[in-house]
Protein backbone atom coordinates (compact mmCIF):
# COMPACT_ATOMS: atom_id res chain seq x y z
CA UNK A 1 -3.69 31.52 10.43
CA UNK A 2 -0.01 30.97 9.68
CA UNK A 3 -0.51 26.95 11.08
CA UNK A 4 -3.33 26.77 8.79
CA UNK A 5 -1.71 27.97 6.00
CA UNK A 6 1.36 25.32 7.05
CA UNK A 7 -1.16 22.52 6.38
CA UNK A 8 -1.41 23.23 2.98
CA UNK A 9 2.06 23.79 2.14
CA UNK A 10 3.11 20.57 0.37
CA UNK A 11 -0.19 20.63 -1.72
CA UNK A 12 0.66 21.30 -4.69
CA UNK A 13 3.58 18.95 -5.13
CA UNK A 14 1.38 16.10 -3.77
CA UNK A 15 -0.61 16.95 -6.05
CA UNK A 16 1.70 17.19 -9.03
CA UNK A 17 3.68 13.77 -8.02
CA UNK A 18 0.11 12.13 -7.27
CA UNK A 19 -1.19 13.03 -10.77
CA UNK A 20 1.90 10.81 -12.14
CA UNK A 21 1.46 8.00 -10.01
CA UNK A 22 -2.25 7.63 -10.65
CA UNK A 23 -1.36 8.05 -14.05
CA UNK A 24 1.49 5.20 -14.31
CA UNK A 25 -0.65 3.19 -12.15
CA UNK A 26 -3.79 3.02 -14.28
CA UNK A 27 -1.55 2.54 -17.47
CA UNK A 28 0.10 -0.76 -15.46
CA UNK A 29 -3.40 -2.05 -14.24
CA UNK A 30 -5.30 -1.00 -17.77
CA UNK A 31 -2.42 -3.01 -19.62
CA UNK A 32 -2.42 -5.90 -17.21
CA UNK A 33 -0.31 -9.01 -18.30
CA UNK A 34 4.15 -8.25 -18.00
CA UNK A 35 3.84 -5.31 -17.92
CA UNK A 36 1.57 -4.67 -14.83
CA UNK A 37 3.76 -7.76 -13.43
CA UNK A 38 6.86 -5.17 -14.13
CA UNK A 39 5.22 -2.43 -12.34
CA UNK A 40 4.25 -4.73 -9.23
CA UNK A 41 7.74 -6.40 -9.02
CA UNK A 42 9.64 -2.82 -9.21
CA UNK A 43 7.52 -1.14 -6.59
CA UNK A 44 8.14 -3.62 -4.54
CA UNK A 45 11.24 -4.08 -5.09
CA UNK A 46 12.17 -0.22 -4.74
CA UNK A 47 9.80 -0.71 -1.24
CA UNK A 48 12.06 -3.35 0.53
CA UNK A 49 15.35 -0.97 -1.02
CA UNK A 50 13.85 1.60 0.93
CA UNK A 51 13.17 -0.58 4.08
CA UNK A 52 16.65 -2.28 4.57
CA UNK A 53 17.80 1.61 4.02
CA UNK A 54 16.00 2.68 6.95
CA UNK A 55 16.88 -0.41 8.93
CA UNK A 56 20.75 -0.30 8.22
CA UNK A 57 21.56 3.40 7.48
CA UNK A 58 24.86 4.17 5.97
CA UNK A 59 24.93 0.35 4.16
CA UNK A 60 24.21 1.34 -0.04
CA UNK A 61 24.82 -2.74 -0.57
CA UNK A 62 22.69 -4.86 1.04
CA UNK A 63 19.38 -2.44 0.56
CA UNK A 64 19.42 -2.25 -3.12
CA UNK A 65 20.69 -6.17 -3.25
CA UNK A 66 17.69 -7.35 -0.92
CA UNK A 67 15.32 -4.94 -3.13
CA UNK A 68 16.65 -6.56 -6.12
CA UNK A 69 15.78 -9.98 -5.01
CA UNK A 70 12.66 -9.09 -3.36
CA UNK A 71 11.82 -7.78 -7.08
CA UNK A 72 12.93 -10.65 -9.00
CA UNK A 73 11.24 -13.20 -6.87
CA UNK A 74 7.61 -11.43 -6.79
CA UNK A 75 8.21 -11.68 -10.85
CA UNK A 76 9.04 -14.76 -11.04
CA UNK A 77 6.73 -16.09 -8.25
CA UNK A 78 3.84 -15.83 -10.62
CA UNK A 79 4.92 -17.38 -13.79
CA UNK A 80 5.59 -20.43 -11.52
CA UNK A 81 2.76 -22.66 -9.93
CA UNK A 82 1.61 -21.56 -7.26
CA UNK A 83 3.23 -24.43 -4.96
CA UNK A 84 6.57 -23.52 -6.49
CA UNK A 85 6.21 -19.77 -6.79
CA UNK A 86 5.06 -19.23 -3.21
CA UNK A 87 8.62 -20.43 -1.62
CA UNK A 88 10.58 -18.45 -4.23
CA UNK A 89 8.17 -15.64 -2.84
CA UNK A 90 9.01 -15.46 0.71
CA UNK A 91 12.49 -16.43 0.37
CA UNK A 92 13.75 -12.79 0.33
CA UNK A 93 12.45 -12.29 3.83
CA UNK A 94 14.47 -15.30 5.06
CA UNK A 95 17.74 -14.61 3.33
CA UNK A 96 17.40 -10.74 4.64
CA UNK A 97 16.80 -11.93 7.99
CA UNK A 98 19.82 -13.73 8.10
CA UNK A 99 21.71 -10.92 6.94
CA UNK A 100 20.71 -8.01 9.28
CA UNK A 101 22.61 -7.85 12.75
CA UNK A 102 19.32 -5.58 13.99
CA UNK A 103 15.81 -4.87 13.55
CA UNK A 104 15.12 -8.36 12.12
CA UNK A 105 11.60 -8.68 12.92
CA UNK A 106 10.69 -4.95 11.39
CA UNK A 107 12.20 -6.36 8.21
CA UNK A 108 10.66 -9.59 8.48
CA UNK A 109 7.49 -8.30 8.89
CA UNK A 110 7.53 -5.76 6.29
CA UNK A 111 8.80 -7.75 3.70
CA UNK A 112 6.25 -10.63 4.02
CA UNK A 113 3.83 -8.11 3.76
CA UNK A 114 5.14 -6.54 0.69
CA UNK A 115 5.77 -9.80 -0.83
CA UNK A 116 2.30 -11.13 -0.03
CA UNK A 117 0.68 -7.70 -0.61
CA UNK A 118 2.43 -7.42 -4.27
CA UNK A 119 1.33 -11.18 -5.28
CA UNK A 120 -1.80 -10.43 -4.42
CA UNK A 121 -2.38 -7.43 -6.25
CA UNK A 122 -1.15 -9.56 -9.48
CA UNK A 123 -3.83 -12.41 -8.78
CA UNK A 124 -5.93 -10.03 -8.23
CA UNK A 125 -5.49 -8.41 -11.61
CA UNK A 126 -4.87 -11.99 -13.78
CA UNK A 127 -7.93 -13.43 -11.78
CA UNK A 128 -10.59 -10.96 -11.88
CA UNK A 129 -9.68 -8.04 -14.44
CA UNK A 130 -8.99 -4.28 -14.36
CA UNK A 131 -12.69 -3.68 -12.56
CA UNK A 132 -12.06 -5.35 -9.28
CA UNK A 133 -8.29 -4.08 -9.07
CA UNK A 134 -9.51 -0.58 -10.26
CA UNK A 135 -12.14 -1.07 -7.11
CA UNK A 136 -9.16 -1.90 -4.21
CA UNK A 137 -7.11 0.68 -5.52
CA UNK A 138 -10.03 3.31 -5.79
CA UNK A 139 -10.71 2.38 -2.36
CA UNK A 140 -7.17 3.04 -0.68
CA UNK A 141 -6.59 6.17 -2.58
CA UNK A 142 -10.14 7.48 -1.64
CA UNK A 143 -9.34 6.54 1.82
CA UNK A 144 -6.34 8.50 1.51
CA UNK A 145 -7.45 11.52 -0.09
CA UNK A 146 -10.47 12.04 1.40
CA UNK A 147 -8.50 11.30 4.63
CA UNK A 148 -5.85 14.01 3.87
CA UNK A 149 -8.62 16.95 3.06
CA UNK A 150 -11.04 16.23 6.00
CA UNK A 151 -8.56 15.45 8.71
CA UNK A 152 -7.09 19.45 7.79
CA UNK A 153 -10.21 21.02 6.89
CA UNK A 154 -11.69 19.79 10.14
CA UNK A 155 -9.33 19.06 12.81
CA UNK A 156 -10.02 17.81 15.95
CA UNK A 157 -9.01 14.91 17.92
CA UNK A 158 -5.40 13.68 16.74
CA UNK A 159 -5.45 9.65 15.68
CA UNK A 160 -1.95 8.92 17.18
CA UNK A 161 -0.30 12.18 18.16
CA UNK A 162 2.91 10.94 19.28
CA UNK A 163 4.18 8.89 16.11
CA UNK A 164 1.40 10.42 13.28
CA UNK A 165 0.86 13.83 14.51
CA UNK A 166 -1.25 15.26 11.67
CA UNK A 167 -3.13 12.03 11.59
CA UNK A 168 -6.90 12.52 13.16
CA UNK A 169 -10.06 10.65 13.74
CA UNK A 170 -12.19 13.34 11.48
CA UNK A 171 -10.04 12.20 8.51
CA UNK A 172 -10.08 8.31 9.49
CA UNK A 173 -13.38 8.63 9.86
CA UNK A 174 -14.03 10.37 6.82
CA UNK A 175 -11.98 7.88 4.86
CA UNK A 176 -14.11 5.05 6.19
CA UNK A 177 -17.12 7.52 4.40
CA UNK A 178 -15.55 8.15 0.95
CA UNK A 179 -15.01 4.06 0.58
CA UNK A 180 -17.82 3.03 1.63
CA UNK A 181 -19.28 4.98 -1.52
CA UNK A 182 -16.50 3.48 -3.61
CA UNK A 183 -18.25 0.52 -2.41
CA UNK A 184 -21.74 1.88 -2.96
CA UNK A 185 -20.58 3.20 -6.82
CA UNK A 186 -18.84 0.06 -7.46
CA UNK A 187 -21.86 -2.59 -5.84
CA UNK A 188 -24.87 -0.11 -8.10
CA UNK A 189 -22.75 -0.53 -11.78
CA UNK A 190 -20.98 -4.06 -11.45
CA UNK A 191 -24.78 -5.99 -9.65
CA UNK A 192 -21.94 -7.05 -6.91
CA UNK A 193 -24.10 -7.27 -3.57
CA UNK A 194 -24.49 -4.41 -0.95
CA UNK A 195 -22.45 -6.49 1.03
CA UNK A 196 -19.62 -4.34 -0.83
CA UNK A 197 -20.20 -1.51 1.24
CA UNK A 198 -19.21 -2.92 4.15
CA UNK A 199 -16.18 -4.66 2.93
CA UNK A 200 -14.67 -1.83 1.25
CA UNK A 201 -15.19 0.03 5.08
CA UNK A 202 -13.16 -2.66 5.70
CA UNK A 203 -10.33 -2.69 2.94
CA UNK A 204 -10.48 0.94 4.09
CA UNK A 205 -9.29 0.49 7.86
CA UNK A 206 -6.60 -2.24 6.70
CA UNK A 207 -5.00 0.26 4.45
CA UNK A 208 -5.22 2.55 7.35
CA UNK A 209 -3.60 -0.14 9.73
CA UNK A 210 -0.96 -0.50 6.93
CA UNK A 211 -0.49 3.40 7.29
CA UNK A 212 -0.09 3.41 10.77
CA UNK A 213 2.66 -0.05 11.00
CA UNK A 214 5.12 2.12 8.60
CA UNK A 215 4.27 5.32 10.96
CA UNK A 216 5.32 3.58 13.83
CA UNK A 217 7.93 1.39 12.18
CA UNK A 218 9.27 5.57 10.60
CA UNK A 219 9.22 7.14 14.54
CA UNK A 220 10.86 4.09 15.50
CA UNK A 221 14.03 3.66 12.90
CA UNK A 222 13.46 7.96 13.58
CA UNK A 223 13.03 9.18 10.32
CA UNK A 224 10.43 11.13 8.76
CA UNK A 225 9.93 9.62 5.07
CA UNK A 226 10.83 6.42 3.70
CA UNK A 227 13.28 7.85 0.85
CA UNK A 228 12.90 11.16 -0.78
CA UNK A 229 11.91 9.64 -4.25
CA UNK A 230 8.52 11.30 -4.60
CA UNK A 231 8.05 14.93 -3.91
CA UNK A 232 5.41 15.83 -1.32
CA UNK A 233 5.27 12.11 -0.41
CA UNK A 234 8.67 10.72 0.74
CA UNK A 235 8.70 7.33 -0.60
CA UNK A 236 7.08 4.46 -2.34
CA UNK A 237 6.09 2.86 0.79
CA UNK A 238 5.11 6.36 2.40
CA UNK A 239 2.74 6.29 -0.68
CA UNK A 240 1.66 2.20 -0.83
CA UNK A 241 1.42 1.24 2.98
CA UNK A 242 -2.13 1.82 2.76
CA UNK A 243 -2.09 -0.35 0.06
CA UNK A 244 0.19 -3.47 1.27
CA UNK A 245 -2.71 -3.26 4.38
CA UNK A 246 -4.90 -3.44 2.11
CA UNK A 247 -3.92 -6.36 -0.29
CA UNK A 248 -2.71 -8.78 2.56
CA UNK A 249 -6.49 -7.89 3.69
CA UNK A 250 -8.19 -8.62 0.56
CA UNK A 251 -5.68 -11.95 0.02
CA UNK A 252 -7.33 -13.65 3.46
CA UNK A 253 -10.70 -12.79 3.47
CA UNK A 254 -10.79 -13.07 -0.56
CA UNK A 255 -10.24 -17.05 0.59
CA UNK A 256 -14.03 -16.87 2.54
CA UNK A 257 -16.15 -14.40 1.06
CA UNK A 258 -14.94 -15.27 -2.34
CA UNK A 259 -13.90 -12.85 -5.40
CA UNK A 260 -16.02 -11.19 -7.37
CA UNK A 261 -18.24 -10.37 -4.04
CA UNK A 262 -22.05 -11.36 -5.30
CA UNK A 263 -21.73 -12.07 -8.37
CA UNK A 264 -21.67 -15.10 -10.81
């Protein structure tokens, strides 16, 4: 009973810190325009911060300088067109490649994918409105929540017990479930095609990919958060790996199945 009991323990401040995330996120997304920009280019930002501070322990410099660029160039990557914003984009992964002695590729990696993940999420918004952003980010979150709830009210099988130990296939299997009736919600009240469904199952496992890369990339670097920022959660990019999966995801295939899915 006592390990049971232990499952639950950081509840309620996930809860609590969750409640003012959503909350701050929805404002950004309802309000759209600079000031979502903002939000985007400070989360990721505070994201790479938190990377370079994993990668090079003990260094205060270099983190919050490669987090400051990384947020400057997402916001000014897309007030520019898009053939001169995309190299101002990426640069920060370059220029913080050349400054790390170790662990390049981790930081390479990540920080394409939180560059590309956080331009994204902008198009996204400017593009297609608050409905289809509101849908991605319903979808991760569900994935998540759902996720966290069945994986310790059922157990079973872990997912990947030597780097994500609580991690298990009833809860990635039940996240898969709760999107794909995001997917069924969203497809019935927008006319988008059923076809939804099936991508937001897939949105779903990318954020879940995106979970497990900073998992691995965490057991790695061996530590067990990204920062302490958010209580119960570690992190920003504890909190938005499933959603940097998920937006690199939706950036490629957006390019062939084409944005708003089924309708127009």
């Amino acid at each position: 009973m006592g390990n049971r009991s232990d499952q639950w323990s950081d509840l309620k401040a996930r809860l609590g810190a969750g409640a003012v995330m959503v909350l701050i996120g929805l404002i950004g997304i309802w309000m759209g325009g600079h000031v979502f920009h903002l939000l985007v280019a400070l989360i990721c930002g505070v994201m790479v911060w938190e990377l370079v501070a994993m990668l090079r322990p003990g260094d205060a410099y270099l983190p919050l300088k490669l987090g400051a660029l990384t947020g400057l160039a997402v916001l000014v990557s897309v007030y520019l067109p898009v053939g001169l914003g995309l190299p101002v984009l990426l640069a920060p992964a370059l220029i913080g490649f050349g400054q790390l002695e170790r662990h390049r590729t981790i930081y390479l990696s990540f920080t394409a994918m939180i560059l590309m993940a956080g331009f994204g999420l902008m198009q996204v918004r400017d593009d297609y409105g608050f409905g289809w952003l509101l849908w991605l980010v319903v979808v991760v979150v569900t994935t998540d929540v759902v996720g966290y709830f069945a994986g310790r009210a059922i157990g079973g099988p872990k997912f990947w017990p030597r780097v994500s130990p609580k991690k298990t296939w009833s809860g990635t299997a039940a996240g898969w479930a709760g999107a794909a009736l995001v997917g069924l919600l969203f497809s019935i009240n927008t006319g988008a095609s059923l076809q939804l469904v099936g991508i937001s199952i897939a949105i779903s496992m990318a954020s879940q990919m995106g979970d497990i890369a900073e998992s691995g990339m965490k057991r790695k670097m061996g530590v067990k958060d990204s920062s302490n920022l958010i209580p119960g959660h570690g992190g920003l990019m504890d909190r938005f790996d499933g959603m940097l999966g998920a937006s690199v995801f939706l950036l490629v295939i957006g390019q062939f199945i084409g944005l708003p899915f089924g309708l127009g």
